[in-house]
Protein backbone atom coordinates (compact mmCIF):
# COMPACT_ATOMS: atom_id res chain seq x y z
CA UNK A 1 -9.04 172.09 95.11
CA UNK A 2 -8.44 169.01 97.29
CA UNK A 3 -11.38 167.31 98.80
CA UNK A 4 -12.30 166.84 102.24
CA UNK A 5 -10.54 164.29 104.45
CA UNK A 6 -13.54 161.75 105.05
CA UNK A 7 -11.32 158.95 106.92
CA UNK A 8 -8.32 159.22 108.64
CA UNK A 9 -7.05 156.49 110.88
CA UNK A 10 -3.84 157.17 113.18
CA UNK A 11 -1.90 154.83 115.17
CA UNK A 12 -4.40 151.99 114.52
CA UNK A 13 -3.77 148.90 116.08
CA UNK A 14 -5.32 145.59 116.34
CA UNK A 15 -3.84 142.90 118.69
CA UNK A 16 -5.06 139.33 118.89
CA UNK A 17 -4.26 137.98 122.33
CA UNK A 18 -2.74 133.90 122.23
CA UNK A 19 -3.30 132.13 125.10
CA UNK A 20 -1.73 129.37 126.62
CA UNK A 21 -1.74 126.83 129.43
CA UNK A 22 -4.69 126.05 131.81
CA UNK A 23 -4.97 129.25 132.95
CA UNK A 24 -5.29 130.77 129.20
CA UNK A 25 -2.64 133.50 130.37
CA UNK A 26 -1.91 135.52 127.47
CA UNK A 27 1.35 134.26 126.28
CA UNK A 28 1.91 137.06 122.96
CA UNK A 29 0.40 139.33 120.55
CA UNK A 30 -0.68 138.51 116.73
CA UNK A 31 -0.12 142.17 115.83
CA UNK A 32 -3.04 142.01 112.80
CA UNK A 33 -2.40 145.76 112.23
CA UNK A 34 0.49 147.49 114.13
CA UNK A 35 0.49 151.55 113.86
CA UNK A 36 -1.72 152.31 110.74
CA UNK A 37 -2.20 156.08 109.30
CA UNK A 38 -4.25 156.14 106.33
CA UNK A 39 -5.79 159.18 104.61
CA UNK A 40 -9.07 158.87 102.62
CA UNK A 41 -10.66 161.74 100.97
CA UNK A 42 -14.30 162.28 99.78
CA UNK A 43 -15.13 160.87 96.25
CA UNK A 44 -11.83 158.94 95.82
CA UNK A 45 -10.86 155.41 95.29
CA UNK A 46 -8.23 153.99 97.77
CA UNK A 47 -6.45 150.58 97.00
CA UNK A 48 -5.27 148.80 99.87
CA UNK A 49 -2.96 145.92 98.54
CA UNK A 50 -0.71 143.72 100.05
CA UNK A 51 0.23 139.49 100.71
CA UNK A 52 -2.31 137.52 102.34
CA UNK A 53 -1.91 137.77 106.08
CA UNK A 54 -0.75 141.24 105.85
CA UNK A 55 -3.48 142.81 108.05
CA UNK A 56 -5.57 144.57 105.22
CA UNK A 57 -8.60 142.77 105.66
CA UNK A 58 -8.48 143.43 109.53
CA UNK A 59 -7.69 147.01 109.00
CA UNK A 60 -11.23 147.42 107.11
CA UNK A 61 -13.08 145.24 109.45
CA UNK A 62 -11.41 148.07 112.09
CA UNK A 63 -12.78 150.91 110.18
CA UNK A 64 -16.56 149.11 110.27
CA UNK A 65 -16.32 148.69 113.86
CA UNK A 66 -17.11 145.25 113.20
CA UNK A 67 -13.93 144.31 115.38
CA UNK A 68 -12.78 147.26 118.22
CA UNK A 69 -9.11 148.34 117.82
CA UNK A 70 -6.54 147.62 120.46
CA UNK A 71 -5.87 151.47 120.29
CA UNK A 72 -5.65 154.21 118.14
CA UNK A 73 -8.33 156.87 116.68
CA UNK A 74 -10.52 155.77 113.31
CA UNK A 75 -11.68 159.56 112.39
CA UNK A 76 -14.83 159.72 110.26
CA UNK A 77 -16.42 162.89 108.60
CA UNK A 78 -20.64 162.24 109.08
CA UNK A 79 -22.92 163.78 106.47
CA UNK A 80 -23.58 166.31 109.01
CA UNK A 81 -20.08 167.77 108.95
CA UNK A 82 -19.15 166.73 112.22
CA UNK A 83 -15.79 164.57 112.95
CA UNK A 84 -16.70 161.62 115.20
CA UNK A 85 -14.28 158.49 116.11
CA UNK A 86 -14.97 155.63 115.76
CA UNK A 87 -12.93 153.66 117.90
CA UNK A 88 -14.49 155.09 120.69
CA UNK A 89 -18.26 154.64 119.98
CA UNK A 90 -20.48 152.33 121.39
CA UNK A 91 -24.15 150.95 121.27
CA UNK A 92 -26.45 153.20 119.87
CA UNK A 93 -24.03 155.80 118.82
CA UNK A 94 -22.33 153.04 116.86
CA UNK A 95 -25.55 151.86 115.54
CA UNK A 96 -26.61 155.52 114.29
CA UNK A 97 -23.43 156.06 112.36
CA UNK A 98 -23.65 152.39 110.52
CA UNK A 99 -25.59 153.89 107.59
CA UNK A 100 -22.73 155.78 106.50
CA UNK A 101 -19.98 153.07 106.19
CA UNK A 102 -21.24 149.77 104.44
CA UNK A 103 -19.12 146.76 103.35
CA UNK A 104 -19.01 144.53 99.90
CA UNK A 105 -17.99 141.17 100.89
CA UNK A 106 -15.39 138.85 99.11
CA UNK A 107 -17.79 135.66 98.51
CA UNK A 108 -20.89 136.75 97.21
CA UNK A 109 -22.69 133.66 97.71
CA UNK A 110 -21.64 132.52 101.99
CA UNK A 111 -22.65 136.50 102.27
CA UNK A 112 -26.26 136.45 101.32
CA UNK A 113 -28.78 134.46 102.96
CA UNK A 114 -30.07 131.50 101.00
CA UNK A 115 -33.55 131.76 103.00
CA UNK A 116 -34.09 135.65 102.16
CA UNK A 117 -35.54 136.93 99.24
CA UNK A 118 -33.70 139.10 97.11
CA UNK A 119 -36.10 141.98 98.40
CA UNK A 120 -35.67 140.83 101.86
CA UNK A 121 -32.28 140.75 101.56
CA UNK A 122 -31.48 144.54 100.39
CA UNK A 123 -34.58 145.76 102.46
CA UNK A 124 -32.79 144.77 105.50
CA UNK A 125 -30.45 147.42 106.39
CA UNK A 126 -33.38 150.32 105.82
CA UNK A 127 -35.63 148.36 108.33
CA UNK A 128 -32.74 147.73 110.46
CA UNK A 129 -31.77 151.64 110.58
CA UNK A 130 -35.70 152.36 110.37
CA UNK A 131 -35.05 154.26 107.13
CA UNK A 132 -37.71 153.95 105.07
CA UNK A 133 -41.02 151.57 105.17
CA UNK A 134 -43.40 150.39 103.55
CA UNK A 135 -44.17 152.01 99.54
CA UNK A 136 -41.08 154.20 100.20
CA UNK A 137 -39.29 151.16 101.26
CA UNK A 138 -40.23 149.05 98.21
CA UNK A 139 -39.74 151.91 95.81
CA UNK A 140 -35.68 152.35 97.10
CA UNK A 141 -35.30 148.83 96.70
CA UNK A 142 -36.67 148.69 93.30
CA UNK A 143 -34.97 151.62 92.03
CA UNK A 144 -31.48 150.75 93.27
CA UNK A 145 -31.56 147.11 92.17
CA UNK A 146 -32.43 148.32 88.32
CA UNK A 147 -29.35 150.38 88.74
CA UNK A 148 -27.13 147.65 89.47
CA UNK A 149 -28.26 145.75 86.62
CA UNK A 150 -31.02 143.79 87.48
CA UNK A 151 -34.71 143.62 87.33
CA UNK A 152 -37.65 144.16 89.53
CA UNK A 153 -38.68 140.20 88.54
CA UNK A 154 -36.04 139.36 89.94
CA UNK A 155 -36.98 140.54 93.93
CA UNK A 156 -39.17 137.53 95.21
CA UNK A 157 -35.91 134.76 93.85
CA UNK A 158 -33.55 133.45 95.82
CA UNK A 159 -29.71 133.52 95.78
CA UNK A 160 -29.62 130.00 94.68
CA UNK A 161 -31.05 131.09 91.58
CA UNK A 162 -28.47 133.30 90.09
CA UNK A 163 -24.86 133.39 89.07
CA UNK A 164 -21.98 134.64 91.21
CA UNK A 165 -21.62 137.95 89.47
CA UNK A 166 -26.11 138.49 89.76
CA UNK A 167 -25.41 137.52 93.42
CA UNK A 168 -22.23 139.77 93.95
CA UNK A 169 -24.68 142.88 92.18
CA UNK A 170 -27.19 141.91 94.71
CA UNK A 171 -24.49 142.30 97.60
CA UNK A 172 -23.36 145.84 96.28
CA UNK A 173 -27.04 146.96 96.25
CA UNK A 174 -27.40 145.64 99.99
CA UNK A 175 -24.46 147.85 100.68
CA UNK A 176 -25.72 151.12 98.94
CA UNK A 177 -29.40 151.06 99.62
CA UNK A 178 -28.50 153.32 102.90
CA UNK A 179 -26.58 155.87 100.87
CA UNK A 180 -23.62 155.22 102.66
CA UNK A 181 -20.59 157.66 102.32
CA UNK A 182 -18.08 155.08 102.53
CA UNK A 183 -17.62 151.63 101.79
CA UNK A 184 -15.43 149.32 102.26
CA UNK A 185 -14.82 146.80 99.43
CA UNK A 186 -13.15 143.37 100.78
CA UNK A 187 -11.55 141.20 97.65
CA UNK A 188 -15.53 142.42 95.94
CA UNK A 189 -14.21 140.59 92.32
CA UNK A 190 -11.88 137.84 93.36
CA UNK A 191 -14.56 135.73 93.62
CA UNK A 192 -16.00 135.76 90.45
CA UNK A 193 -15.00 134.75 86.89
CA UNK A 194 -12.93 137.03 85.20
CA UNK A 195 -15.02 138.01 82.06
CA UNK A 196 -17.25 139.12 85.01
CA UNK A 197 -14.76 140.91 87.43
CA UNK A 198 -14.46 143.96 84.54
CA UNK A 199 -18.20 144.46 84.23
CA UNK A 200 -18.35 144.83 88.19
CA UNK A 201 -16.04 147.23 88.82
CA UNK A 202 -17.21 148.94 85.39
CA UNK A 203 -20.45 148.80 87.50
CA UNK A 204 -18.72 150.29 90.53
CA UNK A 205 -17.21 152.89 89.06
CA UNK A 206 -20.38 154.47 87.53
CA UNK A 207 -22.25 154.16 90.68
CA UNK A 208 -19.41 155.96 92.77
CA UNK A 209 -20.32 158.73 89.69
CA UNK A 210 -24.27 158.96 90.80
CA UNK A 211 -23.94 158.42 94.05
CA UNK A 212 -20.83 160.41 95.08
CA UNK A 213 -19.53 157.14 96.92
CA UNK A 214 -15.64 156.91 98.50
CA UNK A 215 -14.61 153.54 98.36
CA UNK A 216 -11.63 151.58 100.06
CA UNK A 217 -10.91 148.82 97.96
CA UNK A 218 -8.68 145.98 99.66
CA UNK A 219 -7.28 143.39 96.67
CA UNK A 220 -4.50 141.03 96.24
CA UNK A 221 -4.71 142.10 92.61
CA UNK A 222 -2.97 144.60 91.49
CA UNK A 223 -4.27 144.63 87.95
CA UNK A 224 -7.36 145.31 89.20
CA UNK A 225 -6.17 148.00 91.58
CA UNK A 226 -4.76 149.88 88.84
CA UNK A 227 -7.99 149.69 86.90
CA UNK A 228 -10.04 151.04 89.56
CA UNK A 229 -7.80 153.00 92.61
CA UNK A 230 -6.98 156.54 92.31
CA UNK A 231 -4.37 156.01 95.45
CA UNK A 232 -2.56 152.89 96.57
CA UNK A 233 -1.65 152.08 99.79
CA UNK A 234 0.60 149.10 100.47
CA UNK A 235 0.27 147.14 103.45
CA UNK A 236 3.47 144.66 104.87
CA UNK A 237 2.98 142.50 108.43
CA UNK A 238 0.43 144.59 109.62
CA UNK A 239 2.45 148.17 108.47
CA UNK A 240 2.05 150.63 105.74
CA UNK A 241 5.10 150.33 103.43
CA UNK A 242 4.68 152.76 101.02
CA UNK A 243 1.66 155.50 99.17
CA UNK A 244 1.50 156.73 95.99
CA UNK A 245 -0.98 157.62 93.55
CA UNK A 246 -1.66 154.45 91.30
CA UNK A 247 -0.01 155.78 88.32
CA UNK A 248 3.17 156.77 90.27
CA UNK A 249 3.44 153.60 92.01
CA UNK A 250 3.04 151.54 88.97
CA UNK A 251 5.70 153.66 86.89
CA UNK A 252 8.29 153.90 90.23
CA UNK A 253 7.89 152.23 92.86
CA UNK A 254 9.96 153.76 96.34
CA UNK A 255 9.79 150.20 98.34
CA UNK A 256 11.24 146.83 97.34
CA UNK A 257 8.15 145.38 98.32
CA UNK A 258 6.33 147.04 96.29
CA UNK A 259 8.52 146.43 93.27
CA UNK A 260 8.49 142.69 93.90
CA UNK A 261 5.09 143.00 93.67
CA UNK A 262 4.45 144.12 90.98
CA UNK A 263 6.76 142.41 88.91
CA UNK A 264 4.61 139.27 90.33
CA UNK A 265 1.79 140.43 87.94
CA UNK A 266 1.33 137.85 85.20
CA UNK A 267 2.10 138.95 82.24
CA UNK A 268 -0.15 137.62 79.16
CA UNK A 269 3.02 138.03 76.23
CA UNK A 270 5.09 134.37 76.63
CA UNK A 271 7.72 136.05 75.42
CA UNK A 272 7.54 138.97 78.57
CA UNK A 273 7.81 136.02 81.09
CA UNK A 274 11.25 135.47 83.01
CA UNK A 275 12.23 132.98 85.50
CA UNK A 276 13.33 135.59 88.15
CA UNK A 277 12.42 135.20 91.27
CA UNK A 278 11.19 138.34 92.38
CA UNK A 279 9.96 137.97 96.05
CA UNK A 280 11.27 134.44 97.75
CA UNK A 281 10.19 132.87 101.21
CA UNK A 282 7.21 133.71 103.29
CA UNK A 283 5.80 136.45 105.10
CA UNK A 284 6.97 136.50 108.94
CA UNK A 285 5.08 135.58 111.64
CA UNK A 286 3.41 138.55 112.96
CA UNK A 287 3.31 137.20 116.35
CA UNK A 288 7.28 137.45 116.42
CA UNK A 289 8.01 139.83 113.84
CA UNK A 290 11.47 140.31 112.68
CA UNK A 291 13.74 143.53 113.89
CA UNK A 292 14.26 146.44 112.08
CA UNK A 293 12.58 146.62 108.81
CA UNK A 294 9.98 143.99 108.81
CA UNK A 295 10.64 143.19 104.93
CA UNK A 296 14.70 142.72 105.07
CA UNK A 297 14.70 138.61 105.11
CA UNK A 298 13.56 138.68 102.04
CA UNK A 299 14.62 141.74 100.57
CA UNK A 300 18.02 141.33 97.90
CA UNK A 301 18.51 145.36 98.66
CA UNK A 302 18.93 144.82 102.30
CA UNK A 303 21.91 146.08 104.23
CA UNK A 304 22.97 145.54 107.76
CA UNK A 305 21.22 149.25 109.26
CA UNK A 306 17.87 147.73 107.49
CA UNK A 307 17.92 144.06 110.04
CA UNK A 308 18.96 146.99 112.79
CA UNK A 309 16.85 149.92 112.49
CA UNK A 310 12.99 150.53 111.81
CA UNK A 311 12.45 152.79 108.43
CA UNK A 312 9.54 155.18 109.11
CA UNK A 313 6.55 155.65 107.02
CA UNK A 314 8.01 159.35 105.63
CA UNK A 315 7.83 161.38 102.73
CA UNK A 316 10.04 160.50 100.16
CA UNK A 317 8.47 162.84 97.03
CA UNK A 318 5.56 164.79 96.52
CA UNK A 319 2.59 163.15 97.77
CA UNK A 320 4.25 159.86 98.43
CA UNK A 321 5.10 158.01 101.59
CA UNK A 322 7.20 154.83 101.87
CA UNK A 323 8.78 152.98 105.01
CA UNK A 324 12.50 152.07 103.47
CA UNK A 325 15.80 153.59 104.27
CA UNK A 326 16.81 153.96 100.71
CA UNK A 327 13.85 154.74 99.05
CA UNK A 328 15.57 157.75 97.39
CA UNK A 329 18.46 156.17 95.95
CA UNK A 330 17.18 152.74 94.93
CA UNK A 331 15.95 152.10 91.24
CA UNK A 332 13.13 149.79 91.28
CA UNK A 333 11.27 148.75 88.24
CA UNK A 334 7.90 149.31 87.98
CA UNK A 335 5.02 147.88 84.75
């Protein structure tokens, strides 16, 4: 049985104005995110991948409401059942719904407070929300911050006094101590040192187990997105590019993009290594992006139709979406 739909964004955009002159009239558009549909469902994990710059970072600072789209509709399933969007709440109907959908920043340590206590720090959102207070209060904060690995000692110290993946556990109980539905994982391991980054999302994975927790995981990495993301969703100049389930899009990919990609991975074995050069130049500007497909200046399978016509996002196989004119008839190599 498939599971509920719990997000689903359509035709999301976020515009940055530039402004010039004395006047500041706006001059063009940094198109951040430029037509997004993305499907989450309850109790998955979805990957959202792509170059720095791409607009993947934006697109989950959209969802949070911590920036307002230019336009579109961000639906979101409550705990109540009820189907509410997003984009179009404000004040305290944007405040009550805040609980649900909680974020796990990228730098553990600029994220915390170095003048909180650890208790004051993951206490915050339930007095915030006015969720719990006093024993019941202390008791939630207790309980959760055992389960991320840590110890009740450790609740009157300061950031400044742990490592970066103590502090990063200490983020990720900030995030869940309001039982949130979703939540929105921003780069949560690039931070760290990598003989931490597997016990994290080892971490991540069994609390997503006992707490029933949907994550959106945005990463550069695609190793790591094919440790931990039951979907993948690539993102290109502020587009989707292609969808797959992570095992499909690692053993096929349907976009060139996504091919060069993943043949960027670094590959341990000296003797796997090549000197190909899988994906040359630099992502366009989005401000002036180029016409038709977005990706064909850099793309070796381009044709003339692809710097004339825009693919769209369609369905090129079962459950699978990609934004390329010959998705079907190209063979990419996947890892």
């Amino acid at each position: 049985m498939t599971a509920e739909i719990l997000l689903h964004t359509r035709g999301l955009k976020k515009y940055f104005p530039i402004k010039k002159g004395l006047l500041r009239r706006v001059a063009a558009q940094l198109r951040a995110v430029d037509g997004v549909e993305i499907i989450v469902r309850q109790g998955e994990t979805v990957g959202l991948v792509g170059e720095s710059g791409c607009g993947k970072t934006t697109l989950g600072r959209n969802i949070l409401r911590v920036q307002k789209p230019t336009a579109g509709d961000i639906l979101f399933r409550t705990k109540d059942g009820k189907q509410i969007d997003l984009a179009k709440l404000e004040g305290n109907a944007l405040r009550a719904i805040r609980p649900q959908i909680q974020m796990i920043f990228q730098d553990p340590q600029s994220s915390l407070n170095p003048r909180m206590s650890v208790m004051d720090i993951v206490s915050e959102p339930l007095i915030a929300n006015r969720l719990a207070r006093g024993d019941e209060l202390t008791d939630r904060v207790r309980s959760l911050i055992d389960r991320v690995g840590l110890q009740a000692k450790h609740l009157n110290r300061y950031p400044h006094a742990f490592s970066g993946g103590q502090r990063q556990r200490i983020g990720i109980a900030r995030a869940l101590i309001t039982n949130p539905s979703l939540v929105v994982a921003d780069e949560p391991v690039s931070a760290l040192d990598v003989s931490i980054r597997a016990q994290v999302l080892n971490l991540l994975n069994d609390l997503q187990q006992d707490f029933g927790l949907t994550y959106l995981f945005i990463s550069h990495d695609l190793s790591v997105i094919q440790h931990i993301a039951d979907r993948v969703i690539v993102m290109y100049l502020g587009k989707v590019v292609e969808e797959a389930t992570t095992d499909d899009l690692f053993a096929r990919p349907m976009h060139p993009y996504t091919e060069a990609l993943l043949l960027s991975i670094p590959k341990p074995d000296p003797r796997q290594r090549t000197d190909e050069v899988v994906l040359s130049g630099e992502m366009p500007s989005p401000i002036n992006p180029p016409s038709g497909c977005a990706f064909h200046p850099r793309c070796k399978y381009a044709t003339q139709k692809c710097g004339t016509e825009t693919p769209p996002l369609r369905e090129v196989a079962m459950g699978r979406r990609a934004a390329c004119h010959y998705s079907e008839t190209l063979e990419l190599r996947g890892v």
